[in-house]
N, C-alpha and C. Protein backbone atom coordinates (compact mmCIF):
# COMPACT_ATOMS: atom_id res chain seq x y z
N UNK A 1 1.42 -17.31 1.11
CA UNK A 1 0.37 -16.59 0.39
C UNK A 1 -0.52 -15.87 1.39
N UNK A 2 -1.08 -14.72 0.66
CA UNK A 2 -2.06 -14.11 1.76
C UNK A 2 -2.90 -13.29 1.05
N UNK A 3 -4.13 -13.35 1.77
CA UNK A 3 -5.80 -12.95 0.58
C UNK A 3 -6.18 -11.34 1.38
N UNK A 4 -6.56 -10.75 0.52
CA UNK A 4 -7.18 -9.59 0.96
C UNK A 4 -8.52 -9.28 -0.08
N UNK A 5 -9.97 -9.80 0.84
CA UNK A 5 -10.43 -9.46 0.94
C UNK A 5 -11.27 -7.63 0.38
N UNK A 6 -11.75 -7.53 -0.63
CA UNK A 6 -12.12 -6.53 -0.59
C UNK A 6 -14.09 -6.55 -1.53
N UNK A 7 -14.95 -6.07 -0.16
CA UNK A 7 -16.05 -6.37 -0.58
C UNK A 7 -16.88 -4.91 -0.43
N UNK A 8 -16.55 -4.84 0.31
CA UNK A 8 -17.13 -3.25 0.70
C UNK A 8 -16.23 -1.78 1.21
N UNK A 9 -15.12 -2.28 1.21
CA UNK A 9 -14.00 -1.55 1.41
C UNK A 9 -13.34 -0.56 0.01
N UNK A 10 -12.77 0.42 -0.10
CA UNK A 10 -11.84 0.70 -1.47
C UNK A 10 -10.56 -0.52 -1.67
N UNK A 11 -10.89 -0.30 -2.83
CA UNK A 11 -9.75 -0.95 -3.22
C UNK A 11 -8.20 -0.34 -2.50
N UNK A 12 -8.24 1.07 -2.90
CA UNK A 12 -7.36 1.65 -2.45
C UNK A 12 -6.55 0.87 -0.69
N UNK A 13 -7.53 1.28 0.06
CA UNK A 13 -7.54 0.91 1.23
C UNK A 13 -7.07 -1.05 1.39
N UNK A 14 -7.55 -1.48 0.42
CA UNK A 14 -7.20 -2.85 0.46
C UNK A 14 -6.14 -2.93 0.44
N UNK A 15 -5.23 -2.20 -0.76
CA UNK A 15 -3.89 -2.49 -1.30
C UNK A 15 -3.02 -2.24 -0.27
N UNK A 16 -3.20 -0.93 0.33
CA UNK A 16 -2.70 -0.22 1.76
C UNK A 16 -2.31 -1.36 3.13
N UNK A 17 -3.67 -2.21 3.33
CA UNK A 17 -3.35 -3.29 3.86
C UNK A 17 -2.43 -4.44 3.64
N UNK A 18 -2.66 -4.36 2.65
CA UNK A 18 -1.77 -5.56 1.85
C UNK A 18 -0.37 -5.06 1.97
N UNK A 19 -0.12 -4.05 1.89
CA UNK A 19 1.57 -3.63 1.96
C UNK A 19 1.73 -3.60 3.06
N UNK A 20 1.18 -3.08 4.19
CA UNK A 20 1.49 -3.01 5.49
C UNK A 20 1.61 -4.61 6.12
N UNK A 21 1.21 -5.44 5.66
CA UNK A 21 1.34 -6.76 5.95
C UNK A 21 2.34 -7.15 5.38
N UNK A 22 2.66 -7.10 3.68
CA UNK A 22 4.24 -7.43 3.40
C UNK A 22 5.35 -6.34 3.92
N UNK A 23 5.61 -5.85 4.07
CA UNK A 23 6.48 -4.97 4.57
C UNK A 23 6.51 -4.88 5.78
N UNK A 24 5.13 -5.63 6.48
CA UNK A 24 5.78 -6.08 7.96
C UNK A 24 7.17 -6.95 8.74
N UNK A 25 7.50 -6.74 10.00
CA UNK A 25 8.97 -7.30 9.59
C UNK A 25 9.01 -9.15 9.64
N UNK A 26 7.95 -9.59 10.11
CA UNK A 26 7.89 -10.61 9.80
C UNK A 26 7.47 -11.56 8.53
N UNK A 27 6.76 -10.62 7.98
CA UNK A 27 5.95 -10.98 6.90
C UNK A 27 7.21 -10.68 5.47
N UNK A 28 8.17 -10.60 5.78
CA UNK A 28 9.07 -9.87 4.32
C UNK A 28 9.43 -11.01 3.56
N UNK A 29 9.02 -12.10 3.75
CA UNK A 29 9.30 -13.67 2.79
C UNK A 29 7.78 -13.67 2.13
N UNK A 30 6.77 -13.27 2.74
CA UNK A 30 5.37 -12.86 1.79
C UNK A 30 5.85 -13.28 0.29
N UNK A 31 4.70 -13.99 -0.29
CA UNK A 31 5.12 -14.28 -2.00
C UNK A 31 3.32 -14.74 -1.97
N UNK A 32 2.81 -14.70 -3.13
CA UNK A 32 1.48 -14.44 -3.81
C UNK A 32 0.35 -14.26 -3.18
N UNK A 33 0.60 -12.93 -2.97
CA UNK A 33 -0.41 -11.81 -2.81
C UNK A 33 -1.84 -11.92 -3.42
N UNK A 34 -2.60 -12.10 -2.91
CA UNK A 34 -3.96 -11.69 -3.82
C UNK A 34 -4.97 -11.26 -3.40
N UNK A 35 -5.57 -10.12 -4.06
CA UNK A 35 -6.60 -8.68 -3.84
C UNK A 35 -8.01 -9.84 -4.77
N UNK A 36 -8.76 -10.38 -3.80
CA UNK A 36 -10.08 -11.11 -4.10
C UNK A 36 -11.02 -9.94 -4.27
N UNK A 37 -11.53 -9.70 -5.00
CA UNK A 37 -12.93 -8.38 -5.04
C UNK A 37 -13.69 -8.94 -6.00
N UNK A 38 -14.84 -8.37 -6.06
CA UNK A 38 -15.92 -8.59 -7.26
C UNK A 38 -15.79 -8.48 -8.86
N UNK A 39 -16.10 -9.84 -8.98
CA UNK A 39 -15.82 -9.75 -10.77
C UNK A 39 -15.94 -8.14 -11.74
N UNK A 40 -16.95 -7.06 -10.93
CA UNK A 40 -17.18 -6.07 -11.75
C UNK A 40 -16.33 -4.97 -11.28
N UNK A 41 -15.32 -5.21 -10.19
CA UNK A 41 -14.49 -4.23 -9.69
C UNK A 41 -12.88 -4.35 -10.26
N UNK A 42 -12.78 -5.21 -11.90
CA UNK A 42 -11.67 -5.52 -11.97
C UNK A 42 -10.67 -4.32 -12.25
N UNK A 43 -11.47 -3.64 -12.79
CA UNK A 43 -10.87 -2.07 -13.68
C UNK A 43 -11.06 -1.15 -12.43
N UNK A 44 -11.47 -1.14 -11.48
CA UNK A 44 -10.61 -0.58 -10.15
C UNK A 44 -9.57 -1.01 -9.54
N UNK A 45 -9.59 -2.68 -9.41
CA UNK A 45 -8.10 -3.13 -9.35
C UNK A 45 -7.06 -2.67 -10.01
N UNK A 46 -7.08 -3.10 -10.93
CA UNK A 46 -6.10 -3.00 -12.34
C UNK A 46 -5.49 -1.21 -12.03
N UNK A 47 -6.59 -0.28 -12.11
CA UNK A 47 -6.79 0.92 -12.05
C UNK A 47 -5.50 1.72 -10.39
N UNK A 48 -6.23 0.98 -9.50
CA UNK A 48 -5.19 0.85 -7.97
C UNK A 48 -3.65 0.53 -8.45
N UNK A 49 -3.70 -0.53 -8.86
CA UNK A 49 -2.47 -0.96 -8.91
C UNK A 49 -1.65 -0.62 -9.58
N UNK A 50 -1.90 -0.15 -10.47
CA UNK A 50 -1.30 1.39 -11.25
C UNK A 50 -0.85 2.33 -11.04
N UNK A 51 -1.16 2.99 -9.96
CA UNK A 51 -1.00 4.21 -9.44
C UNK A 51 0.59 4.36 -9.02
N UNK A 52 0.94 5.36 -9.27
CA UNK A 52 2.65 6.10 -9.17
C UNK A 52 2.60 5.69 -7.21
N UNK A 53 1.89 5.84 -6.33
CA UNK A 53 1.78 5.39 -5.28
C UNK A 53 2.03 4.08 -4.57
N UNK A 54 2.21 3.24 -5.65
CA UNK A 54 1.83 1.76 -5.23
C UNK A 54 2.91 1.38 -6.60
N UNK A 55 4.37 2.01 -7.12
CA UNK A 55 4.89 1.24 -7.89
C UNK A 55 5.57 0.43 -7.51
N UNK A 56 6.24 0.38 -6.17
CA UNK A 56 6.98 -0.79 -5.75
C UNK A 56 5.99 -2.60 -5.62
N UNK A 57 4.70 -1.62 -5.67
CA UNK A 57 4.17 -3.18 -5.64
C UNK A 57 4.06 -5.03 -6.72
N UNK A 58 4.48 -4.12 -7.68
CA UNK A 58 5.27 -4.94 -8.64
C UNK A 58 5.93 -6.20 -7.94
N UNK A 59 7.00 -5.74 -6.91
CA UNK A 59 7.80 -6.28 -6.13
C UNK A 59 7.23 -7.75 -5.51
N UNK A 60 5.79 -7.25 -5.06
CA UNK A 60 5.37 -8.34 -4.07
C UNK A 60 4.55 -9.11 -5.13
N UNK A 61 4.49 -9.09 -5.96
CA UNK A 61 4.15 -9.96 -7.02
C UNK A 61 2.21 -10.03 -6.81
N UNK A 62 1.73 -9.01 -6.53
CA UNK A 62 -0.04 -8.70 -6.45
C UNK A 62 -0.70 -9.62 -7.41
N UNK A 63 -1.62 -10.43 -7.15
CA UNK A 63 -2.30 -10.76 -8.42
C UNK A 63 -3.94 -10.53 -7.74
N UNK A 64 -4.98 -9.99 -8.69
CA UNK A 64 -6.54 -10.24 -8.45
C UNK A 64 -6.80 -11.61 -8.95
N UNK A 65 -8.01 -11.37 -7.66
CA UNK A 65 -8.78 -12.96 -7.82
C UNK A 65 -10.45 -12.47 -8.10
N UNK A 66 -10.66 -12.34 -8.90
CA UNK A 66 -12.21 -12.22 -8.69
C UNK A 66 -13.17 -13.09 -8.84
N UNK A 67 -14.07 -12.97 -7.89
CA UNK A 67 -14.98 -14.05 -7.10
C UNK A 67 -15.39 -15.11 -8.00
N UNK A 68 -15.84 -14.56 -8.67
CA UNK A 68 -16.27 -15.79 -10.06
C UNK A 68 -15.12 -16.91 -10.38
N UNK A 69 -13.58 -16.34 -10.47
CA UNK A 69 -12.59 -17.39 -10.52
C UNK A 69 -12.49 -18.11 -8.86
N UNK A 70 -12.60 -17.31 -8.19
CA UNK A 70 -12.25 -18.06 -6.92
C UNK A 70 -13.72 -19.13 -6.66
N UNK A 71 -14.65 -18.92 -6.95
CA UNK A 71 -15.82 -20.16 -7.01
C UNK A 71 -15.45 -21.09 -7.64
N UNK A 72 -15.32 -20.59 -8.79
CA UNK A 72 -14.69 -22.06 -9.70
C UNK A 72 -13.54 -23.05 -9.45
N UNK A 73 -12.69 -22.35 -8.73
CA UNK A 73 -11.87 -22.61 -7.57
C UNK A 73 -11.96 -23.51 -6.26
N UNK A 74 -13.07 -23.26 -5.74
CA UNK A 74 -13.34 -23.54 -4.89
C UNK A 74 -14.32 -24.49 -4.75
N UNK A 75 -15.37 -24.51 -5.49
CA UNK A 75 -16.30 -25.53 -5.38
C UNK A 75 -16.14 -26.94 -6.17
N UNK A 76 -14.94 -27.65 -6.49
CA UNK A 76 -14.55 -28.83 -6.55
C UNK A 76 -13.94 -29.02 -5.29
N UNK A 77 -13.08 -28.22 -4.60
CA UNK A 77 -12.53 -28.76 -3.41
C UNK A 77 -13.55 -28.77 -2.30
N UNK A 78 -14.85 -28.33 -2.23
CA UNK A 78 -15.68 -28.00 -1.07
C UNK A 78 -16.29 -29.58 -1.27
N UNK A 79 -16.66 -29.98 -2.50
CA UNK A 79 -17.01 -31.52 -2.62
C UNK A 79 -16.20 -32.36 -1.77
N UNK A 80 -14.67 -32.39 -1.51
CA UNK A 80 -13.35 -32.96 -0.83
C UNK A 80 -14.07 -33.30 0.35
N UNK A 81 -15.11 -32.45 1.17
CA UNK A 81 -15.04 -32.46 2.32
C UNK A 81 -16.11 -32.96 2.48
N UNK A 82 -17.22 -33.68 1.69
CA UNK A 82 -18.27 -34.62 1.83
C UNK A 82 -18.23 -36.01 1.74
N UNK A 83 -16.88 -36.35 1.33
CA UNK A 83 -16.68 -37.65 0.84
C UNK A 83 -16.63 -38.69 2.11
């Protein structure tokens, strides 16, 4: 798996990264992809990933994470590490 980050960046530019990392030659076993951005940037995701530019990305199996799910996510396991 591998996270990309997108907070202040385009989306565009995120996705760009993200392929250049799966389609690297080491990276070609890559499997769940995920474009983390802000809960209110989902319909730019969605919107990116759409694009006639980016149809092979299907392939690498992309999913968004937006922040609000990844907290909820995350803050039972951050407890893990007080015990």
């Amino acid at each position: 798996a591998a996270f990309e980050v997108e907070h202040s960046t385009t989306i565009y530019s995120g996705i760009v990264r993200m392929l250049d990392l799966a389609r690297g030659s080491e990276a070609q076993a890559l499997e769940g992809l995920l474009l983390v951005a802000p809960d209110k940037r989902e319909a730019d995701v969605r919107e990116q990933l759409w694009r006639p530019a980016f149809s092979r990305i299907a392939d690498l199996k992309v999913r968004y994470l937006p922040y609000g799910r990844l907290r909820r996510i995350v803050r039972p396991l951050s407890a893990l590490g007080r015990v």
